[in-house]
N, C-alpha and C. Protein backbone atom coordinates (compact mmCIF):
# COMPACT_ATOMS: atom_id res chain seq x y z
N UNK A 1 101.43 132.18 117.95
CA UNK A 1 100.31 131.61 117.22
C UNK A 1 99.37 131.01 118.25
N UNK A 2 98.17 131.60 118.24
CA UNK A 2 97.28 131.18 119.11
C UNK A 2 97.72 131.24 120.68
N UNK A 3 98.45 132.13 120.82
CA UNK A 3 98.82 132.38 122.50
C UNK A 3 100.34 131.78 122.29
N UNK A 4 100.62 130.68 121.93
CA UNK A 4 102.01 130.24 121.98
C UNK A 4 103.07 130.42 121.66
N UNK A 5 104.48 130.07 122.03
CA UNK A 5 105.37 130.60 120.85
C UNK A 5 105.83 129.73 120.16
N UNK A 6 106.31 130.13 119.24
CA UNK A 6 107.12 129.20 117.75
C UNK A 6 108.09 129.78 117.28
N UNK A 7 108.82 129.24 116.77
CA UNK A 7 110.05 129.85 115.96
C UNK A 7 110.37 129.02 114.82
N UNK A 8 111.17 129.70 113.57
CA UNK A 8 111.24 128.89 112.88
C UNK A 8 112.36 129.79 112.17
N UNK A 9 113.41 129.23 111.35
CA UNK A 9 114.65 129.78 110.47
C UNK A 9 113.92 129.25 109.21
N UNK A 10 114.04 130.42 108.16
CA UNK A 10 113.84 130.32 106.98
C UNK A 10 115.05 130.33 106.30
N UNK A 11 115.47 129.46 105.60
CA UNK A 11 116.68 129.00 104.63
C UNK A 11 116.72 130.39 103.63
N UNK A 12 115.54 130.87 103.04
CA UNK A 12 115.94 132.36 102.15
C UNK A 12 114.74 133.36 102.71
N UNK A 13 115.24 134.32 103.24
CA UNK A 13 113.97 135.46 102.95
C UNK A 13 114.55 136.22 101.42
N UNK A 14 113.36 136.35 100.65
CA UNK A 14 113.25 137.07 99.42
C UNK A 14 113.54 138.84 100.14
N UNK A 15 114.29 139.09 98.86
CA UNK A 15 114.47 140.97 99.42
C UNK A 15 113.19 141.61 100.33
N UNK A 16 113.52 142.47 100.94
CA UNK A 16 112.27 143.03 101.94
C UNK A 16 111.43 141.96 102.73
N UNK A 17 112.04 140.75 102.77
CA UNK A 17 110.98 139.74 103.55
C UNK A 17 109.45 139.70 102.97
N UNK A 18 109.47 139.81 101.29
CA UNK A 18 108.04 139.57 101.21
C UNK A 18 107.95 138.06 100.60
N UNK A 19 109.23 137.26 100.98
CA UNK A 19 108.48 135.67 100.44
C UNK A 19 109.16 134.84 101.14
N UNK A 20 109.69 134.23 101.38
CA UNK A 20 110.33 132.49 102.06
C UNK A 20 110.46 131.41 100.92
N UNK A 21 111.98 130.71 100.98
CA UNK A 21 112.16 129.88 100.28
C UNK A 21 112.70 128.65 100.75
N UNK A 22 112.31 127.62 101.11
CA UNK A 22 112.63 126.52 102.03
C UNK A 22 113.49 125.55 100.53
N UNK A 23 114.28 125.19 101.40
CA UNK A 23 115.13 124.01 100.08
C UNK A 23 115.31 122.77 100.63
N UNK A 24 114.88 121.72 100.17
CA UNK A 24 114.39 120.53 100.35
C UNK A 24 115.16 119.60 99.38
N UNK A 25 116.30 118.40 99.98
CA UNK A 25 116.40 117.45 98.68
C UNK A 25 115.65 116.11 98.83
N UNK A 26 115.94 115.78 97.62
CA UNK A 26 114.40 114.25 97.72
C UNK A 26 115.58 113.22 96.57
N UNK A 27 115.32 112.39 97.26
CA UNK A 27 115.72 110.91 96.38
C UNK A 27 114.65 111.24 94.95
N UNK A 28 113.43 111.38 94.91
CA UNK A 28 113.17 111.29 93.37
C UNK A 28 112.18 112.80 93.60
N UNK A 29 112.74 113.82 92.92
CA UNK A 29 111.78 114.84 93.15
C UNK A 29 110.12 115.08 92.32
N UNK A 30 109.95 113.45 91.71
CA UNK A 30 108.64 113.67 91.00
C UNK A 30 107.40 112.68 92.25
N UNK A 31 108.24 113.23 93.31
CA UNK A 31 107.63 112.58 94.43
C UNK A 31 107.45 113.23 95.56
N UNK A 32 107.99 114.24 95.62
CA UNK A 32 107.75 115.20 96.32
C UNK A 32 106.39 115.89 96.84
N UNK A 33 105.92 116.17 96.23
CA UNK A 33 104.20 116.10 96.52
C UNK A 33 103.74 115.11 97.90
N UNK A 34 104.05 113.58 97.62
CA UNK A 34 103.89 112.44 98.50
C UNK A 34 104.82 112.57 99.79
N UNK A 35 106.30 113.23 99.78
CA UNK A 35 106.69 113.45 100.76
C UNK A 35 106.51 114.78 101.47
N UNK A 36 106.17 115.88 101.13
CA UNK A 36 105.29 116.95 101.62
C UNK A 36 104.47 116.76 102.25
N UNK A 37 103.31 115.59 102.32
CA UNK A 37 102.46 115.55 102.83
C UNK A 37 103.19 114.45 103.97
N UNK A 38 103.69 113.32 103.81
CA UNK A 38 104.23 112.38 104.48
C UNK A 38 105.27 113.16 105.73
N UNK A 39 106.07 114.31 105.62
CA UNK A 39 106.29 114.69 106.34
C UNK A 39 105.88 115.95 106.95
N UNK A 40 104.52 116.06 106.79
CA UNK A 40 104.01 117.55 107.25
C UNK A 40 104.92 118.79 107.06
N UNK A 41 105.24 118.77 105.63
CA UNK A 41 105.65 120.39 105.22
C UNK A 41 104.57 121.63 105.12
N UNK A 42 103.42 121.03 105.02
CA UNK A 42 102.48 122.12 105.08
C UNK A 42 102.25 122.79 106.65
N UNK A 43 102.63 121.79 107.77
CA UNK A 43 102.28 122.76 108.58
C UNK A 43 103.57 123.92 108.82
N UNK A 44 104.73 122.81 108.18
CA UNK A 44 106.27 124.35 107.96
C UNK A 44 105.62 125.69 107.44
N UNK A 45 105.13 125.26 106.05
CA UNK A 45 104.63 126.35 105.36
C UNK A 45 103.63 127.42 106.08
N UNK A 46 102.73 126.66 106.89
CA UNK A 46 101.44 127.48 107.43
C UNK A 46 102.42 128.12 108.66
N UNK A 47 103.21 127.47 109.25
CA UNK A 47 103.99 128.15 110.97
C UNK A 47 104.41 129.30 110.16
N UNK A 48 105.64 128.98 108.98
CA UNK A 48 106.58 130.07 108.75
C UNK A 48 105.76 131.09 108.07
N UNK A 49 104.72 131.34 106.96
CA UNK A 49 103.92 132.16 107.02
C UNK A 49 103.15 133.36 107.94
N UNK A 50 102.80 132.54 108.96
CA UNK A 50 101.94 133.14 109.95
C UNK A 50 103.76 133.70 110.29
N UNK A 51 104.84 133.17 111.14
CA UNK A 51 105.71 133.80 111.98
C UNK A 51 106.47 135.13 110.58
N UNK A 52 106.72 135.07 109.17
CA UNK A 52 106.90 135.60 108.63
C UNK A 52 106.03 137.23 107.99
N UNK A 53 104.77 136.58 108.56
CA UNK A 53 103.47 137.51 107.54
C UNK A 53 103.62 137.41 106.22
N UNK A 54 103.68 136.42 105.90
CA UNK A 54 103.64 136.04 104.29
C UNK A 54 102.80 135.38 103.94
N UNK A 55 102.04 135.36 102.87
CA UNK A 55 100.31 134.79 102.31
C UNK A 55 101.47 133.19 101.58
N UNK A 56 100.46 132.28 101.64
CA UNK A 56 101.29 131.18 101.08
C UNK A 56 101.50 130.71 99.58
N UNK A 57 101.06 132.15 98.72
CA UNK A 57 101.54 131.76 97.50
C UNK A 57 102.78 132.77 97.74
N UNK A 58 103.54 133.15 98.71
CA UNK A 58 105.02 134.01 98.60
C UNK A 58 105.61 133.21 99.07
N UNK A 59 105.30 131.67 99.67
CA UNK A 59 105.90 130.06 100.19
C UNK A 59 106.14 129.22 99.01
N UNK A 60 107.59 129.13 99.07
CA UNK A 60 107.92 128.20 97.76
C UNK A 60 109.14 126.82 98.66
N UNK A 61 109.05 126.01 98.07
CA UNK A 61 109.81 124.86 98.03
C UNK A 61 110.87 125.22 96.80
N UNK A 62 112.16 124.95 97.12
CA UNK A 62 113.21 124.90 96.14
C UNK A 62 113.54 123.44 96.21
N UNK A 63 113.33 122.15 95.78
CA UNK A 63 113.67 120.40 96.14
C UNK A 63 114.77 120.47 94.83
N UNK A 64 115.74 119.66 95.38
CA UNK A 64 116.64 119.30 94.83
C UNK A 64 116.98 117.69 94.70
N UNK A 65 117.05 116.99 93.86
CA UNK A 65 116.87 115.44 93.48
C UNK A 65 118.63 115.28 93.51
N UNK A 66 118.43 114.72 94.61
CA UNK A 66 120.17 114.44 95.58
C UNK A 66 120.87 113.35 94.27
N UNK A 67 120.20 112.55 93.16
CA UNK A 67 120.69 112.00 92.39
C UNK A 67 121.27 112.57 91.08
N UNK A 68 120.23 113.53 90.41
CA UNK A 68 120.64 113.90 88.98
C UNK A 68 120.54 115.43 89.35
N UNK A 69 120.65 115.93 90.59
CA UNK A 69 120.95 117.18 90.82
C UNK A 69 119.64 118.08 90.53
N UNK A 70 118.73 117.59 89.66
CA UNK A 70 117.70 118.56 89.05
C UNK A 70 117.04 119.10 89.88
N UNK A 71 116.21 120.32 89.68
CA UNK A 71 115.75 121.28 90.65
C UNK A 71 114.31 121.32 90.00
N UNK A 72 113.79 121.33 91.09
CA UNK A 72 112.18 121.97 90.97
C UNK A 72 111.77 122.90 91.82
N UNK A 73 110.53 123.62 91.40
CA UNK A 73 110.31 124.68 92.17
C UNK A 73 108.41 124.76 92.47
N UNK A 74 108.19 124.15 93.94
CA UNK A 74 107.15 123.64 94.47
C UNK A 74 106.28 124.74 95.11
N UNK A 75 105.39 125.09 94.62
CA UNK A 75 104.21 126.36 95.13
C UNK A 75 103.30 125.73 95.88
N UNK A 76 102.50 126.50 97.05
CA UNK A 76 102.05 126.03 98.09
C UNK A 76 100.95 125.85 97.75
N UNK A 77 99.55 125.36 97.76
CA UNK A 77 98.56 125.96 97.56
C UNK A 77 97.37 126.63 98.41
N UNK A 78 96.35 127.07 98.32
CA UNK A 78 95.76 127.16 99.48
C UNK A 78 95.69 126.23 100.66
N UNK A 79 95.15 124.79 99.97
CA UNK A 79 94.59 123.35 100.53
C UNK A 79 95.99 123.16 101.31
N UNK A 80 96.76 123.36 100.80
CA UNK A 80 98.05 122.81 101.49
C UNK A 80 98.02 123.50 102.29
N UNK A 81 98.38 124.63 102.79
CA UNK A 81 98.33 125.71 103.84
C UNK A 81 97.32 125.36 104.73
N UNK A 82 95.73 125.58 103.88
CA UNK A 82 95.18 124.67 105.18
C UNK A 82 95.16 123.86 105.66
N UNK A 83 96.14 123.01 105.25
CA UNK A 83 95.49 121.40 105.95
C UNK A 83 97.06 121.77 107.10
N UNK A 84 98.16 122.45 106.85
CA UNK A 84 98.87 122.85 108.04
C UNK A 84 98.43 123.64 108.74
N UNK A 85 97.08 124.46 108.55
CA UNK A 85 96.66 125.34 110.00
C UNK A 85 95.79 124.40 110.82
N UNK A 86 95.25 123.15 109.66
CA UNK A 86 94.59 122.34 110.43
C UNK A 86 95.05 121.41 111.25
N UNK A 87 96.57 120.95 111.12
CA UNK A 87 97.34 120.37 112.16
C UNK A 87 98.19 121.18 112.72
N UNK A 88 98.26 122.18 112.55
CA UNK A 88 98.55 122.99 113.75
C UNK A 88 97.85 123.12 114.65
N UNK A 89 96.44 123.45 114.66
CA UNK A 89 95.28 123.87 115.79
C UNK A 89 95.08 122.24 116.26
N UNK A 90 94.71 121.29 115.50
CA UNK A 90 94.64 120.15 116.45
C UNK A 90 96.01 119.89 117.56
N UNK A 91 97.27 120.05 116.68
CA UNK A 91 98.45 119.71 117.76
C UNK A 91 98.37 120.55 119.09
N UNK A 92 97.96 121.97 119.28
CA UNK A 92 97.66 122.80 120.20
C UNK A 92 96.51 122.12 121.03
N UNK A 93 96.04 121.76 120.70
CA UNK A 93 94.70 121.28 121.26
C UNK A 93 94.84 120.23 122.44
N UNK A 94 95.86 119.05 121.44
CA UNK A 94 96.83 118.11 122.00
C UNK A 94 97.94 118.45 122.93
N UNK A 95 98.12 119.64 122.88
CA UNK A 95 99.08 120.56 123.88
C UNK A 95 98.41 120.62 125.17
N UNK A 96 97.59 121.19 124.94
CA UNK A 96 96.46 122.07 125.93
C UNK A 96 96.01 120.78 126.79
């Protein structure tokens, strides 16, 4: 990406590698949103995309609520994706 290298393990490739499924547990998963951003999952989403060739609506979150077990299932959106290509290219920058 941008001259550099990266690597990254995807927890599921979907049959034929046309999607990625990252699984995530959260103390309250109607909060998840706030910790996505709090821990820069979007730039996960934007790396493993680009290293996968996958568009980021084939990027899903599987979060699991470590308390009542319940599952949700978290879609990327554009904005999200960009705002991880946008801290990706600044962190490079910060590299450089």
């Amino acid at each position: 990406i941008q001259g550099y290298p990266f690597r990254g393990k995807a927890d599921v490739l979907t049959k034929g590698g046309q999607g990625i499924v990252d699984i995530k547990t959260s103390t309250d998963i109607k909060s998840f949103p706030y910790a996505a951003k709090k821990y820069s999952y979007d730039v996960q989403c934007y790396l493993y995309c680009k290293l996968f060739d996958v568009s980021h609506e084939q990027f899903k979150f599987v979060v699991i609520d470590k308390g009542s077990l319940d599952i949700a299932i978290w879609k990327c959106s554009k904005e999200f994706y960009d705002e991880g290509k946008r801290k990706t290219k600044e962190a490079i920058k910060i590299f450089e």
